[in-house]
Protein backbone atom coordinates (compact mmCIF):
# COMPACT_ATOMS: atom_id res chain seq x y z
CA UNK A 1 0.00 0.00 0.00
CA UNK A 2 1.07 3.88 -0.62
CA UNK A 3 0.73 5.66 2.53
CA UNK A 4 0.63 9.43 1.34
CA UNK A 5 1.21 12.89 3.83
CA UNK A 6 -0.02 15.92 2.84
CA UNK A 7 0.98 19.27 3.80
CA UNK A 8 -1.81 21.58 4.38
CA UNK A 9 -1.96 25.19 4.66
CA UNK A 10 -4.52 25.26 7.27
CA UNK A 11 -6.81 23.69 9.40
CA UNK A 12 -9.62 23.41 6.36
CA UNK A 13 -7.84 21.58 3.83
CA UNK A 14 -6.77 19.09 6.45
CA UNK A 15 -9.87 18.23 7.42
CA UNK A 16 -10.82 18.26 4.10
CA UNK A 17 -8.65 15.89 3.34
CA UNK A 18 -9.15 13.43 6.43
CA UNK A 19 -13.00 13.81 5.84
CA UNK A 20 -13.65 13.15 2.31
CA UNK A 21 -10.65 12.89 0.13
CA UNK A 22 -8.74 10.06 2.43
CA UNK A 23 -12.20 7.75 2.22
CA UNK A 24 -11.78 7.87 -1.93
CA UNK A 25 -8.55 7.12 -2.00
CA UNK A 26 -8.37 4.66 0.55
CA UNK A 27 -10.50 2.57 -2.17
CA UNK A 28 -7.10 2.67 -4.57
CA UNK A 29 -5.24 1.39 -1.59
CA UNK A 30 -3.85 5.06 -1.32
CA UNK A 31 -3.76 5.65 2.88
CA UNK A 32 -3.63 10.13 2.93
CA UNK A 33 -3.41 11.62 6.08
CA UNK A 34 -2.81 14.98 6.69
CA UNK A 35 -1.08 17.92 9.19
CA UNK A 36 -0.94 22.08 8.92
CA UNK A 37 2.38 23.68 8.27
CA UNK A 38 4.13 24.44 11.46
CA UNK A 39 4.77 28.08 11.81
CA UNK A 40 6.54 28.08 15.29
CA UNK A 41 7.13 25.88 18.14
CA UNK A 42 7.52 26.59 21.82
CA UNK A 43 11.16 25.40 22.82
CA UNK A 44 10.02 25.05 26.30
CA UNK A 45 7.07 23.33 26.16
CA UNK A 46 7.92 21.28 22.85
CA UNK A 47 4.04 22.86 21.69
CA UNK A 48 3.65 23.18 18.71
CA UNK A 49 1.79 25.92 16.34
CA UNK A 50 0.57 24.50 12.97
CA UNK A 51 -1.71 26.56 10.10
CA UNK A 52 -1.26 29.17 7.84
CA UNK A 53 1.55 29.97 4.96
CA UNK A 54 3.22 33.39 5.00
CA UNK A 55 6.57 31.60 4.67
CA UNK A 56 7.85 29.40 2.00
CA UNK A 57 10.94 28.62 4.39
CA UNK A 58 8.80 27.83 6.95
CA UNK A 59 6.91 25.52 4.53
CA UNK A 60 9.75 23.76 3.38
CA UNK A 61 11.43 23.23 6.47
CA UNK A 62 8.31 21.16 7.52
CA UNK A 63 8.26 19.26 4.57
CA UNK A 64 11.75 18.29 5.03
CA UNK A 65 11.55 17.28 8.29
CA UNK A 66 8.52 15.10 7.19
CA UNK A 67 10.34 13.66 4.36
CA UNK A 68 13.33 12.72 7.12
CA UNK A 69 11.09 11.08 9.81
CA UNK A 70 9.24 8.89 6.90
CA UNK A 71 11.77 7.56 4.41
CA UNK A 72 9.99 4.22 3.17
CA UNK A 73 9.68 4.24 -0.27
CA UNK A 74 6.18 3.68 0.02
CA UNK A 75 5.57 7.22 1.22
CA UNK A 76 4.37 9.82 -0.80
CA UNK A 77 4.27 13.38 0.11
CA UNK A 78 1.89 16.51 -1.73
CA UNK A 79 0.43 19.76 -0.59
CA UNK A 80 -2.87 21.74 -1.02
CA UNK A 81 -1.34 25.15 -0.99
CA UNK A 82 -3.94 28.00 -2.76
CA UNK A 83 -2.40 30.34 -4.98
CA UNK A 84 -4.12 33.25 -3.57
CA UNK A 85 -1.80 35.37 -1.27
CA UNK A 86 0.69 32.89 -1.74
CA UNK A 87 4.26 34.00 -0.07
CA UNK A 88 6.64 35.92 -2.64
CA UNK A 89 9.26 33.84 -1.49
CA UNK A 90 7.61 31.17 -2.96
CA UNK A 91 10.29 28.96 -5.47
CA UNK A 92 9.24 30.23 -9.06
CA UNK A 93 6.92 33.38 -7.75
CA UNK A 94 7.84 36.21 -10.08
CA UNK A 95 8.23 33.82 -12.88
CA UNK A 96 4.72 32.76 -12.11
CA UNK A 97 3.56 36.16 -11.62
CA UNK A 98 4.36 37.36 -15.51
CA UNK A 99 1.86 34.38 -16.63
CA UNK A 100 -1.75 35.89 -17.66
CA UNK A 101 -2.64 32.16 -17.50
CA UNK A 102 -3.62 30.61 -14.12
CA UNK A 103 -2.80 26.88 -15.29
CA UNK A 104 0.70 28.26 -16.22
CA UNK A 105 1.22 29.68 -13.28
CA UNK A 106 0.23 26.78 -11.41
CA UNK A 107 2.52 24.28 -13.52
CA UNK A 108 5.86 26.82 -13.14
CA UNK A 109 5.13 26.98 -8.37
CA UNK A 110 4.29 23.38 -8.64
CA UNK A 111 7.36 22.62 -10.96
CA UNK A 112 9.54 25.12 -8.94
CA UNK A 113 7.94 23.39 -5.77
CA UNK A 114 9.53 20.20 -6.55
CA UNK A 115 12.88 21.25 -7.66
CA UNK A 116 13.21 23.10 -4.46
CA UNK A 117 12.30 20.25 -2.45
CA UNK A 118 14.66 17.96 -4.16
CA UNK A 119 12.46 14.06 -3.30
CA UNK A 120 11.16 11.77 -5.72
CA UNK A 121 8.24 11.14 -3.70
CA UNK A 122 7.54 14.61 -3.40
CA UNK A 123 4.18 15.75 -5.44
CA UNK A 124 3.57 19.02 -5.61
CA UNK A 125 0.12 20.57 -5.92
CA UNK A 126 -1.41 24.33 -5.81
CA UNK A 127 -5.05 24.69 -5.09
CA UNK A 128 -6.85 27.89 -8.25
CA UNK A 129 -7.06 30.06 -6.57
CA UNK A 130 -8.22 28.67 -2.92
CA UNK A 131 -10.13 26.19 -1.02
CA UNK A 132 -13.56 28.02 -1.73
CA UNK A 133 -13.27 27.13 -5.62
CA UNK A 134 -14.46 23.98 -4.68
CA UNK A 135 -17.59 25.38 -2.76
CA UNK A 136 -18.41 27.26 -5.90
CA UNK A 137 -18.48 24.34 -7.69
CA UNK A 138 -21.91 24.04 -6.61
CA UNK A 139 -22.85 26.43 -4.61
CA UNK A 140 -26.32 25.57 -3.66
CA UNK A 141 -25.03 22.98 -1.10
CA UNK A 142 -24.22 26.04 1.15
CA UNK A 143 -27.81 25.70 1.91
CA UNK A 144 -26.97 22.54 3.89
CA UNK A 145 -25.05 25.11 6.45
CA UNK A 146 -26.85 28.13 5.87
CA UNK A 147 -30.75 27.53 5.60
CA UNK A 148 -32.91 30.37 4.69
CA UNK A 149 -30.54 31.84 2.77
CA UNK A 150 -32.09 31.08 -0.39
CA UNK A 151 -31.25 35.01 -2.00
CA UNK A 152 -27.55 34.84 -1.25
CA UNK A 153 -27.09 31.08 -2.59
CA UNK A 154 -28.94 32.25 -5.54
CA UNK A 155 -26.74 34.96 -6.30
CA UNK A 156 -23.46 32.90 -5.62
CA UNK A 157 -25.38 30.69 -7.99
CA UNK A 158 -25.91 33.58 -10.71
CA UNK A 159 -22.54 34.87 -10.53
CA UNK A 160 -20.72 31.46 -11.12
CA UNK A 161 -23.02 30.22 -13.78
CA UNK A 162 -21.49 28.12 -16.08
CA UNK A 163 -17.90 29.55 -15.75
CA UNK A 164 -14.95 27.40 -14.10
CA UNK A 165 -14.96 28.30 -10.68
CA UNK A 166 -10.91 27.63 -10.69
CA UNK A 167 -11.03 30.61 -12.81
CA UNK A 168 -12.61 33.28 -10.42
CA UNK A 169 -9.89 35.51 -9.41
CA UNK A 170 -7.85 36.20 -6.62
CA UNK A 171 -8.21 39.78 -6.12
CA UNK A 172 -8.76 40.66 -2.12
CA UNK A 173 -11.89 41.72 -2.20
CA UNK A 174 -13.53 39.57 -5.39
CA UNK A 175 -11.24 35.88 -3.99
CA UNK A 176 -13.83 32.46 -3.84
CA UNK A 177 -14.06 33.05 -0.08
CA UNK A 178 -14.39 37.21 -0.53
CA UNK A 179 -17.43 36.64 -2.53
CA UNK A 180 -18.55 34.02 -0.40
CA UNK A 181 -18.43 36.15 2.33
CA UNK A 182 -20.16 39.15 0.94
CA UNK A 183 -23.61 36.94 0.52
CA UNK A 184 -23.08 35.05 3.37
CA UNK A 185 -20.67 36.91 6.59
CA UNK A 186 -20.86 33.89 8.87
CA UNK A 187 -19.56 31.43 6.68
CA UNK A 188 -16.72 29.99 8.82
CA UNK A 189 -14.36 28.17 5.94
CA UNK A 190 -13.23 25.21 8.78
CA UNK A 191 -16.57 24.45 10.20
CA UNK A 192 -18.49 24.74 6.87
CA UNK A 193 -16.12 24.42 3.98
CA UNK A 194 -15.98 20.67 4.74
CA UNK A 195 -19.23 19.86 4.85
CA UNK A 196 -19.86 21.80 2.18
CA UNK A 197 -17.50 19.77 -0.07
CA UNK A 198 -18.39 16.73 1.02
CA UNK A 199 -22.28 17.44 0.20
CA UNK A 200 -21.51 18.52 -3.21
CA UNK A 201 -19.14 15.03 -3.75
CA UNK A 202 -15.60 14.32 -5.36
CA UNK A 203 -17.46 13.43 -9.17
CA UNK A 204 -18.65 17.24 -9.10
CA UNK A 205 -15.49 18.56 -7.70
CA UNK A 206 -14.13 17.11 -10.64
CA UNK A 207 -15.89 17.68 -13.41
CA UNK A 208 -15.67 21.83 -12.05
CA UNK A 209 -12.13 22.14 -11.41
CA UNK A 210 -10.09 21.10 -14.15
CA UNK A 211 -6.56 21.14 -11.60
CA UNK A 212 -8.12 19.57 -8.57
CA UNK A 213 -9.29 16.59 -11.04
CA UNK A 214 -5.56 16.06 -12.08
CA UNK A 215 -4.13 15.96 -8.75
CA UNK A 216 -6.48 13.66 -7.72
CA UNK A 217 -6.02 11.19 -10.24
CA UNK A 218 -2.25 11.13 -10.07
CA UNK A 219 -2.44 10.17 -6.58
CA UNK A 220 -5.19 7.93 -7.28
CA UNK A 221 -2.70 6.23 -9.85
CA UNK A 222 -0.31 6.02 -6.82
CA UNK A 223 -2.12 2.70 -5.85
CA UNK A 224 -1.04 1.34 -9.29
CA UNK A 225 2.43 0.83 -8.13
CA UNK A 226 1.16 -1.61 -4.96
């Protein structure tokens, strides 16, 4: 079996991917779990403080060490870093940045990603633009969290329409979660996003979001090589 440890930027995407990515893989014999970056550690107490990416070096030095205290072949390591507000010390980031094309970008981080990290196991992956994509993949399931909400779902509903919801920008105030929160101010991304996800279910995810689909299946594919 392919045991596989991701790297998650914060406290959502982990449970996101305990909670309903880890179940679908599991079925390729592909075990995921899943721990937030560590951004600083109490030398006293040993206590450590995980979540949150405005450090590449910081990033990387947790990888390492992960990559050092599992080195079975069987292993596999990946992230589910979003591109929005993504460090400028990111490997590759002003390269990236001159690309009008978010898939480009994407490909040159990612690509840069695994240079940097220098491990064969080591798969890279960059969530367009953030975590809320996938909620705007469907949007309506919000309404599993957030009854009686009917006018904002519908106009998260109107304003996606037909268009890839990987594609909606990551300006500060117009981001997935900015315009989630501008319907709906109490959506709480770690409580909600989850569930949200979950509701709408992997087959959707994928069809919406071209990038997502093609990191899952190459860790699907991992379970090949059992």
């Amino acid at each position: 079996m392919i045991r596989l440890h991701v790297t998650a930027e914060g406290q959502t995407e982990q449970a996101f991917v305990k909670k309903v990515l880890a179940p679908h893989l599991a079925k390729s014999t592909v075990f995921a779990d899943a721990r937030c970056v560590l951004t600083s550690k109490d030398k006293r107490t040993a206590k450590e403080y995980r979540g949150g990416l405005l450090h590449y070096q910081k990033a990387k030095n947790d990888i390492l060490t992960w990559l050092k205290e599992d080195g079975n072949p069987e292993c596999r390591f990946t992230t589910m870093f979003d591109l929005y507000a993504l460090p400028d010390d990111f490997p590759g980031y002003q390269e990236a940045l001159r690309q009008a094309d978010p898939y480009k970008r994407c490909e040159i981080l990612e690509e840069a990603l695994y240079q940097n990290i220098g491990d064969h196991r080591f798969i890279p992956y960059i969530q367009l633009h953030e975590f809320e994509a996938l909620i705007l993949a469907d949007p309506q399931k919000l309404d599993w969290e957030y009854m009686e909400h009917d006018n904002p779902i519908k106009n998260l509903l109107q304003m996606v329409g037909a268009q890839n919801p990987e594609l909606i920008n990551d300006g500060w105030e117009t981001a997935p979660s900015k315009r989630i929160i501008k319907e709906i101010p109490e959506y709480d991304k770690v409580s909600s996003g989850v569930l949200v996800t979950a509701k709408i279910g992997l087959p959707v995810l994928r069809r919406r979001c071209r990038h997502f689909h093609e990191w899952v299946s190459r860790i699907e594919k991992l379970g090949e090589t059992t």
